[in-house]
Protein backbone atom coordinates (compact mmCIF):
# COMPACT_ATOMS: atom_id res chain seq x y z
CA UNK A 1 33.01 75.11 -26.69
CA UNK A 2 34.93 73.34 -24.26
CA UNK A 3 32.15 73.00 -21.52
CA UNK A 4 29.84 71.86 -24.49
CA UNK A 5 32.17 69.18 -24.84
CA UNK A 6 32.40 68.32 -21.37
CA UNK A 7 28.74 67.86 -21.50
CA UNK A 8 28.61 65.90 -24.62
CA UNK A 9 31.15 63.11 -23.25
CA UNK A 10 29.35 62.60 -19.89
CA UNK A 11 25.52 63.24 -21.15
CA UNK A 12 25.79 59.32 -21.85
CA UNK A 13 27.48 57.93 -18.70
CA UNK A 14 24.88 60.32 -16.48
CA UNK A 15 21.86 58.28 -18.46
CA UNK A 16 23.02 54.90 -18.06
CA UNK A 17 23.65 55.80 -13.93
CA UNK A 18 20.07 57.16 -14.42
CA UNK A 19 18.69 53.66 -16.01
CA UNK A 20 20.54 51.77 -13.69
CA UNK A 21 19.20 53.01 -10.47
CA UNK A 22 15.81 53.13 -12.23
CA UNK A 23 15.90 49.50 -12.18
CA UNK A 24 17.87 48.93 -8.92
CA UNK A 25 15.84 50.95 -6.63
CA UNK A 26 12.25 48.86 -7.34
CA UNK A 27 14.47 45.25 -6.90
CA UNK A 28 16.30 46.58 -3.87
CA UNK A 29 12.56 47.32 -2.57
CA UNK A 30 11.20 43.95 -3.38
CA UNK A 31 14.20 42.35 -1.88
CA UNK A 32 13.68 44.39 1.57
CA UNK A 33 9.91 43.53 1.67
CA UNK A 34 10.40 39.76 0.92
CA UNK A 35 13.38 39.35 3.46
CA UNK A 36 10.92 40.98 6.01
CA UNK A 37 7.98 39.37 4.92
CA UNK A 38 6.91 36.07 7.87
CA UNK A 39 7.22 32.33 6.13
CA UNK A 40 3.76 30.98 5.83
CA UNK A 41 4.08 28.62 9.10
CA UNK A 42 3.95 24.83 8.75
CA UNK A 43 0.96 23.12 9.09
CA UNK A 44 0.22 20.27 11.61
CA UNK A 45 -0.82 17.05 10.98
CA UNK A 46 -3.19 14.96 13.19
CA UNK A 47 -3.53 11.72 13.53
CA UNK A 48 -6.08 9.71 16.43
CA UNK A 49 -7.45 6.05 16.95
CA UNK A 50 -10.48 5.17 16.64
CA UNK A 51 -12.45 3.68 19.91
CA UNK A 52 -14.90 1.38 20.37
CA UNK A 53 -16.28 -2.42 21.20
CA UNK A 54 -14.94 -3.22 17.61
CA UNK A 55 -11.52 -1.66 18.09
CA UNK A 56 -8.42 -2.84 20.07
CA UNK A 57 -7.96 -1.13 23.17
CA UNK A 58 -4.74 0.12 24.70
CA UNK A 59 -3.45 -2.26 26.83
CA UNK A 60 -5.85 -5.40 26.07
CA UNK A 61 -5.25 -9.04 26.30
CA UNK A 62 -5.26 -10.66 23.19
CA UNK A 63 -4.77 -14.24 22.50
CA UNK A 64 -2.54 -15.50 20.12
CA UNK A 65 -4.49 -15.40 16.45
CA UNK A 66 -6.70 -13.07 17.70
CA UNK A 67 -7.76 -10.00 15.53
CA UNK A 68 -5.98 -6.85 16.07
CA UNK A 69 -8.39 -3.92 14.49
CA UNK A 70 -7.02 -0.43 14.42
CA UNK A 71 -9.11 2.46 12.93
CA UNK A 72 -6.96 5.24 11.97
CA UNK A 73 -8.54 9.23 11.50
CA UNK A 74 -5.85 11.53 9.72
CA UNK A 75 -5.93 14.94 8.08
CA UNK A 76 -3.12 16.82 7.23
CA UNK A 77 -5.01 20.02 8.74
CA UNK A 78 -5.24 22.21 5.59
CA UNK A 79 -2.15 20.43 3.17
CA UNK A 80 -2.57 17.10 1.83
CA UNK A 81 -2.07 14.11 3.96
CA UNK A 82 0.62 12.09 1.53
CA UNK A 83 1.86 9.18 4.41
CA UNK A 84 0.38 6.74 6.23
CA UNK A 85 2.64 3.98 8.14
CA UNK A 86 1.81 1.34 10.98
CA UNK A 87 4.38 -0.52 12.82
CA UNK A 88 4.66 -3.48 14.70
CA UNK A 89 7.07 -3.37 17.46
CA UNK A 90 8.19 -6.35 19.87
CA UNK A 91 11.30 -6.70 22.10
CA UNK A 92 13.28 -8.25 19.01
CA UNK A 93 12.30 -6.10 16.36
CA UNK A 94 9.85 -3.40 14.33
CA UNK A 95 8.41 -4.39 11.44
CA UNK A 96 6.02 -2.60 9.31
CA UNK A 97 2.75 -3.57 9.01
CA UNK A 98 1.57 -0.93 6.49
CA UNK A 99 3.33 1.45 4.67
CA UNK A 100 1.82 3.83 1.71
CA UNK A 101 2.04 6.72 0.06
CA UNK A 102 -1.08 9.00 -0.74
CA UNK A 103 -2.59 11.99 -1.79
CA UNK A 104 -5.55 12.69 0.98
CA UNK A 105 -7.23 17.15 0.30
CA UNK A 106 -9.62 18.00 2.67
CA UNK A 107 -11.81 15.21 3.06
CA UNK A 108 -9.25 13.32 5.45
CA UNK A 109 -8.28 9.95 6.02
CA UNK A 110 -10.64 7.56 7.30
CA UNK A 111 -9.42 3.87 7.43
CA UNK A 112 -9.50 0.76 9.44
CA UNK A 113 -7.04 -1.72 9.31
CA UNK A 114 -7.16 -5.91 10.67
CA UNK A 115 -4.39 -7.60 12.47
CA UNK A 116 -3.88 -10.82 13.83
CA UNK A 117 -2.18 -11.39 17.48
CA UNK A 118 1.51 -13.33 17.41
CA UNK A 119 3.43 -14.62 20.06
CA UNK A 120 5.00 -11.99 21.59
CA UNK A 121 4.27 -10.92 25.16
CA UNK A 122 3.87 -7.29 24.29
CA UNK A 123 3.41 -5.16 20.98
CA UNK A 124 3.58 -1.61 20.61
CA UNK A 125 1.37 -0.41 17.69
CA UNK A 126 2.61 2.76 16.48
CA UNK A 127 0.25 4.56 13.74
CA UNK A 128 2.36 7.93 12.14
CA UNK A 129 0.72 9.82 9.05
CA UNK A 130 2.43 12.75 7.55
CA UNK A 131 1.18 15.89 5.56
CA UNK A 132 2.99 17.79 2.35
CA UNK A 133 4.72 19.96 5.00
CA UNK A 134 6.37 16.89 6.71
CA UNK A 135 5.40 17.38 9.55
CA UNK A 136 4.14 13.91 11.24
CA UNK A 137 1.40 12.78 13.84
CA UNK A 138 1.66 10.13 16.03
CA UNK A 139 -0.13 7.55 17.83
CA UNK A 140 0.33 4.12 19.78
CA UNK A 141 -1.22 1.50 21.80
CA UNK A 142 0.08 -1.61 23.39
CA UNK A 143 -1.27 -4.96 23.42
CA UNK A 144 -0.81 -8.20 25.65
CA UNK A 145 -0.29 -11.72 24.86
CA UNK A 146 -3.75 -13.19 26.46
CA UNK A 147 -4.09 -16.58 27.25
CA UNK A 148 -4.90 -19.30 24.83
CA UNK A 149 -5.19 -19.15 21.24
CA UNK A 150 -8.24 -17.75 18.41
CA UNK A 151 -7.20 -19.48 15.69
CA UNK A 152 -10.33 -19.13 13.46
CA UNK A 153 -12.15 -21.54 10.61
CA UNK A 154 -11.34 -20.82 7.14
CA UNK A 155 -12.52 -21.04 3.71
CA UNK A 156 -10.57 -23.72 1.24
CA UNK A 157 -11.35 -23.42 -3.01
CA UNK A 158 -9.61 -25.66 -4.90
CA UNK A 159 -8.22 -26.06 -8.35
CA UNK A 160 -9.40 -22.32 -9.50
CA UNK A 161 -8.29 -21.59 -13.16
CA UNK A 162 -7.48 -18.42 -14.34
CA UNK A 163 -6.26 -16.99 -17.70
CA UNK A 164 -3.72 -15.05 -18.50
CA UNK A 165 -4.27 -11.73 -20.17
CA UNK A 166 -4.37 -12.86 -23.38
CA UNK A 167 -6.08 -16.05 -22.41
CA UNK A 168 -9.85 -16.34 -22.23
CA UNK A 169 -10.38 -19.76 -21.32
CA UNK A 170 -11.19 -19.26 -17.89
CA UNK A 171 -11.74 -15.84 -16.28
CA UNK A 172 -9.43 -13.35 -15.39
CA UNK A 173 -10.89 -11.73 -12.15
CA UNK A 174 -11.25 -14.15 -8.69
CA UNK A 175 -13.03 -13.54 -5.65
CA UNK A 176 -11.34 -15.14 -2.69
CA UNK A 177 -14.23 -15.15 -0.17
CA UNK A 178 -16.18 -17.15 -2.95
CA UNK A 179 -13.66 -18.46 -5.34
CA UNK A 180 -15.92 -17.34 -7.79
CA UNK A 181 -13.88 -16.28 -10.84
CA UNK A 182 -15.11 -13.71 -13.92
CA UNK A 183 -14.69 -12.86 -17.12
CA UNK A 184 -14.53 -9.01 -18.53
CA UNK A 185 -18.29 -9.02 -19.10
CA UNK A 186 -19.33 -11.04 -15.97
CA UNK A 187 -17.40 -9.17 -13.79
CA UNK A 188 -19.57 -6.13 -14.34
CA UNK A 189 -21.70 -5.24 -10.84
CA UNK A 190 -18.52 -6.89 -8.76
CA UNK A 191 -15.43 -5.03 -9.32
CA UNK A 192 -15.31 -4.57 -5.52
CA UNK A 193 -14.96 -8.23 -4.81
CA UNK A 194 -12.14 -8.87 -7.18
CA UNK A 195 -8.75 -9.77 -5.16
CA UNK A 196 -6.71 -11.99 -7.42
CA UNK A 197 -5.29 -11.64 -11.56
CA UNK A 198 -3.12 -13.42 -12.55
CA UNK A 199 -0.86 -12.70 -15.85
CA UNK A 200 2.29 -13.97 -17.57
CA UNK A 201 5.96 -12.01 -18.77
CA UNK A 202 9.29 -12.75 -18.84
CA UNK A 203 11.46 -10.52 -16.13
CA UNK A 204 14.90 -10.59 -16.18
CA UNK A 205 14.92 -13.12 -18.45
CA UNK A 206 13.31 -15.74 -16.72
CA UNK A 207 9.29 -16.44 -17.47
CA UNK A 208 6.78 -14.97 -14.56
CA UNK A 209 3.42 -16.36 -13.93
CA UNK A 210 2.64 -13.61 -12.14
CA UNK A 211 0.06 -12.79 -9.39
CA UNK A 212 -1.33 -9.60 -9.15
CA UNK A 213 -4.45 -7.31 -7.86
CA UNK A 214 -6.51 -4.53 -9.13
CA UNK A 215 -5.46 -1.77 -7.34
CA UNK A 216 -1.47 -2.55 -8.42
CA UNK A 217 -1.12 0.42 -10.62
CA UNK A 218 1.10 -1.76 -13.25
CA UNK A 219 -1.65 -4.19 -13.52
CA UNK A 220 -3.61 -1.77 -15.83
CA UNK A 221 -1.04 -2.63 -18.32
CA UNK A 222 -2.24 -5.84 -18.66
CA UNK A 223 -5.93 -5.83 -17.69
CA UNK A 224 -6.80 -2.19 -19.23
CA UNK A 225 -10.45 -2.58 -18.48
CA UNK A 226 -9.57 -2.48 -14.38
CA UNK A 227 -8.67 1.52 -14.84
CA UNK A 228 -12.15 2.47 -14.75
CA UNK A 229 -13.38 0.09 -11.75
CA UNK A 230 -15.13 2.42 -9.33
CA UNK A 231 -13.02 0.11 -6.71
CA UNK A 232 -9.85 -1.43 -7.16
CA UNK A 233 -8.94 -3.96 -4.41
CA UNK A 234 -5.32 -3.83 -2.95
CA UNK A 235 -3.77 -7.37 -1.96
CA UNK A 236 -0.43 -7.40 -0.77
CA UNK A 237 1.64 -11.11 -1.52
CA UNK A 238 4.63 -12.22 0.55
CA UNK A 239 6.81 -12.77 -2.21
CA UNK A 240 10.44 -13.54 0.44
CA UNK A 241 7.86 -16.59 1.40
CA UNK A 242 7.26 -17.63 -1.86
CA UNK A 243 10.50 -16.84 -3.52
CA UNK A 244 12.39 -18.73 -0.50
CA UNK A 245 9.81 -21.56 -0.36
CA UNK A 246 8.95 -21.06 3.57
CA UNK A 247 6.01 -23.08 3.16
CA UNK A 248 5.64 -26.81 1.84
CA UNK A 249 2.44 -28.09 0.05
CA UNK A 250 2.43 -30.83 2.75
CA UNK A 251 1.79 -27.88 5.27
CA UNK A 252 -0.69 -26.20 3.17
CA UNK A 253 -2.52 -29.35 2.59
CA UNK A 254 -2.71 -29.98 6.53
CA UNK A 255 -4.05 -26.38 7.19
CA UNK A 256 -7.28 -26.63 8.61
CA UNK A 257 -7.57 -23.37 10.26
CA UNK A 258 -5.97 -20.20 9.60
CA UNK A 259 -2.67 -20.71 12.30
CA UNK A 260 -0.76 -21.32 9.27
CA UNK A 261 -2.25 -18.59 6.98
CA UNK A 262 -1.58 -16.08 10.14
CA UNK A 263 1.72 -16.76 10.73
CA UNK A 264 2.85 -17.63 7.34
CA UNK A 265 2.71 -14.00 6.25
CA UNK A 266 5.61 -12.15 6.50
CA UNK A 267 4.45 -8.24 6.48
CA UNK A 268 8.07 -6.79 5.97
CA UNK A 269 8.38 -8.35 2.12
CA UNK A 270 5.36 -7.81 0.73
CA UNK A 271 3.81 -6.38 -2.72
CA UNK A 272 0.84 -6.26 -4.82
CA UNK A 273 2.47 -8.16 -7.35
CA UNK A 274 3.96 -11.18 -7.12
CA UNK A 275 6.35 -13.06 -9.52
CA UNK A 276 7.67 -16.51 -10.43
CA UNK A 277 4.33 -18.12 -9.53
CA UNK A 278 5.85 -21.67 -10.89
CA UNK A 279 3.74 -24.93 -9.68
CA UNK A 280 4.67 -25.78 -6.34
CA UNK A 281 4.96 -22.54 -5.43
CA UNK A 282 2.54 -21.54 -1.69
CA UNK A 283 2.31 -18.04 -1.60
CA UNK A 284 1.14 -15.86 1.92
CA UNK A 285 -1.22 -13.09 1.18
CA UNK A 286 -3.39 -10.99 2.82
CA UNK A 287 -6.49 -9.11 1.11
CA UNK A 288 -7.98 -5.37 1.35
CA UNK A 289 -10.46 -6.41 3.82
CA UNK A 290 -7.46 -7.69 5.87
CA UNK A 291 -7.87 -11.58 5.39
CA UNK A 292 -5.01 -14.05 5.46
CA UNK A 293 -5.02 -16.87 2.93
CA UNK A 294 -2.55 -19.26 1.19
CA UNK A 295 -2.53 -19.96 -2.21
CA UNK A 296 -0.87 -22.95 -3.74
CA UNK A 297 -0.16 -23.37 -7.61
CA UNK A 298 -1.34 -26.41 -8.83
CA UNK A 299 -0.14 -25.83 -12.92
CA UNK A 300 1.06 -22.50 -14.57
CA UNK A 301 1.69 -22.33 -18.08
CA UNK A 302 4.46 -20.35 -19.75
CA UNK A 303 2.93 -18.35 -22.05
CA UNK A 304 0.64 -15.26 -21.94
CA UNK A 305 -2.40 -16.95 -23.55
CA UNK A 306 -2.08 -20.02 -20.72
CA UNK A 307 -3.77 -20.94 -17.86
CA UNK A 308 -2.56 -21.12 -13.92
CA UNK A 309 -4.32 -23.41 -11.68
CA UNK A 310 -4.49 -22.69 -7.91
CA UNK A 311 -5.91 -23.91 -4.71
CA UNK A 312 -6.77 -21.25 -1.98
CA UNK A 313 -6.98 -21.34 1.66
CA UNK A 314 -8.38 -17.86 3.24
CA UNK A 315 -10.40 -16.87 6.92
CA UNK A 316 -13.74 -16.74 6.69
């Protein structure tokens, strides 16, 4: 009687010991094999320049205004590519002359990019992309002030009208390297030229005439009709010009050929969306193809059904 109930107070405690190591064992296991088991090992991004009569060489002589053109090959070698950035770098300072996130699979990166020649004596061009493991690729090449300058001719449209998004006056979509201008029918067959929208909120209070482009995701918002474009232009606006009024009228009225558009632009403040577009206002850009231009604002209305008049200066 007594050694039955021995057994009867410890049968329990013996079957929870039993359950517990039951479960135990199989985790202590797991936890052996995954501590052992080798991290998958970080893959390597590459990154080269492209070569060629059409592309800047390392160590060339470039005058002053003349084009810079740097074709860039990426892949993040099995992860996505998610980074591309190009610098400028002089003995003052680095400033970046492209700088984007992405989302690049398998098919790679394949990209060329246009630059224009300043003043300085030497630049360092430093291309880096980098992949979903971090890990980053990079390349350079230098270029030399030549002698002389290659300013080039430009294009000049003037007194372009375009409505607002809830306008329909005028047309909503502009070609730059035309100054034709289209409506949401019309524009059908040349989404691919389209550089320039233009659209009207108030932002912190204050009302925006606002300058914009398709490929600005938040322009969608206002022009819906741009989200199925089988090619949405990016144009990137110096806004620190504009907003700081770096250049007059007077001097865009003198332009005649693009030494003003080149330097004007200011790569370091840039967007694809530019506000306070008040008349008066001379705003830097430079378009997907990699031309400078100058756009002055002749008249912008106030109010989202309005109109905003502009004259444009861009290379040819």
């Amino acid at each position: 009687m007594l050694i039955l109930n021995r057994l009867t107070t410890k049968g329990p405690h013996f079957l929870l010991t039993g359950v517990w190591l039951f479960l135990l064992i199989p985790l202590a296991i797991c936890s052996i094999f995954l501590s052992c088991a080798k991290d998958e090992p970080v893959k390597l991004a590459s990154l080269i320049l492209k070569t060629g009569t059409k592309y800047a060489k390392n160590g060339e002589h470039i005058p002053v205004g003349g084009s810079i053109k740097i074709g860039v090959l990426a892949s993040g070698a099995g992860v996505p590519l998610t980074y591309i950035r190009i610098d400028r770098i002089t003995n003052k300072d680095t400033v970046t002359q492209w700088d984007r996130g992405i989302f690049i699979g398998n098919e790679g990166f394949d990209a060329d990019f246009l630059f224009s020649k300043d003043t300085s004596a030497v630049e360092l061009w430093r291309v880096m992309a980098m992949n979903s493991d971090r890990d980053t690729a990079t390349s350079t090449l230098t270029i030399y002030k030549g002698s002389g300058t290659a300013y080039g001719p430009i294009n000049y449209f003037e007194n372009i009208k375009l409505s607002f998004q809830n306008g329909n006056l005028y047309g909503h979509y502009l070609d730059v390297n035309s100054g034709n201008t289209y409506s949401e029918t019309s524009v059908n067959g040349h989404e691919s030229e389209i550089d320039i929208m233009a659209y009207y909120y108030i932002t912190s209070g204050l009302p925006s005439p606002t300058f914009t482009c398709p490929g600005y995701t938040a322009a969608t918002g206002y022009f819906p009709q741009i989200a199925n474009w089988p090619v949405k232009n990016n144009t990137l606006y110096d806004y620190q010009t504009s907003d700081n009024n770096l250049v007059t009228t007077g001097q865009f009225d003198a332009a005649d050929n693009d030494s003003l558009l080149v330097t004007a632009y200011k790569s370091d403040k840039v967007s694809g969306n530019c506000k306070y577009g008040y008349t008066g206002k001379v705003i830097p850009f430079k378009t997907q193809e990699g031309k400078y231009g100058l756009m002055k604002v002749v008249h912008a209305d106030q109010k989202d059904d309005g109109v905003i008049e502009i004259s444009i200066k861009v290379q040819k």
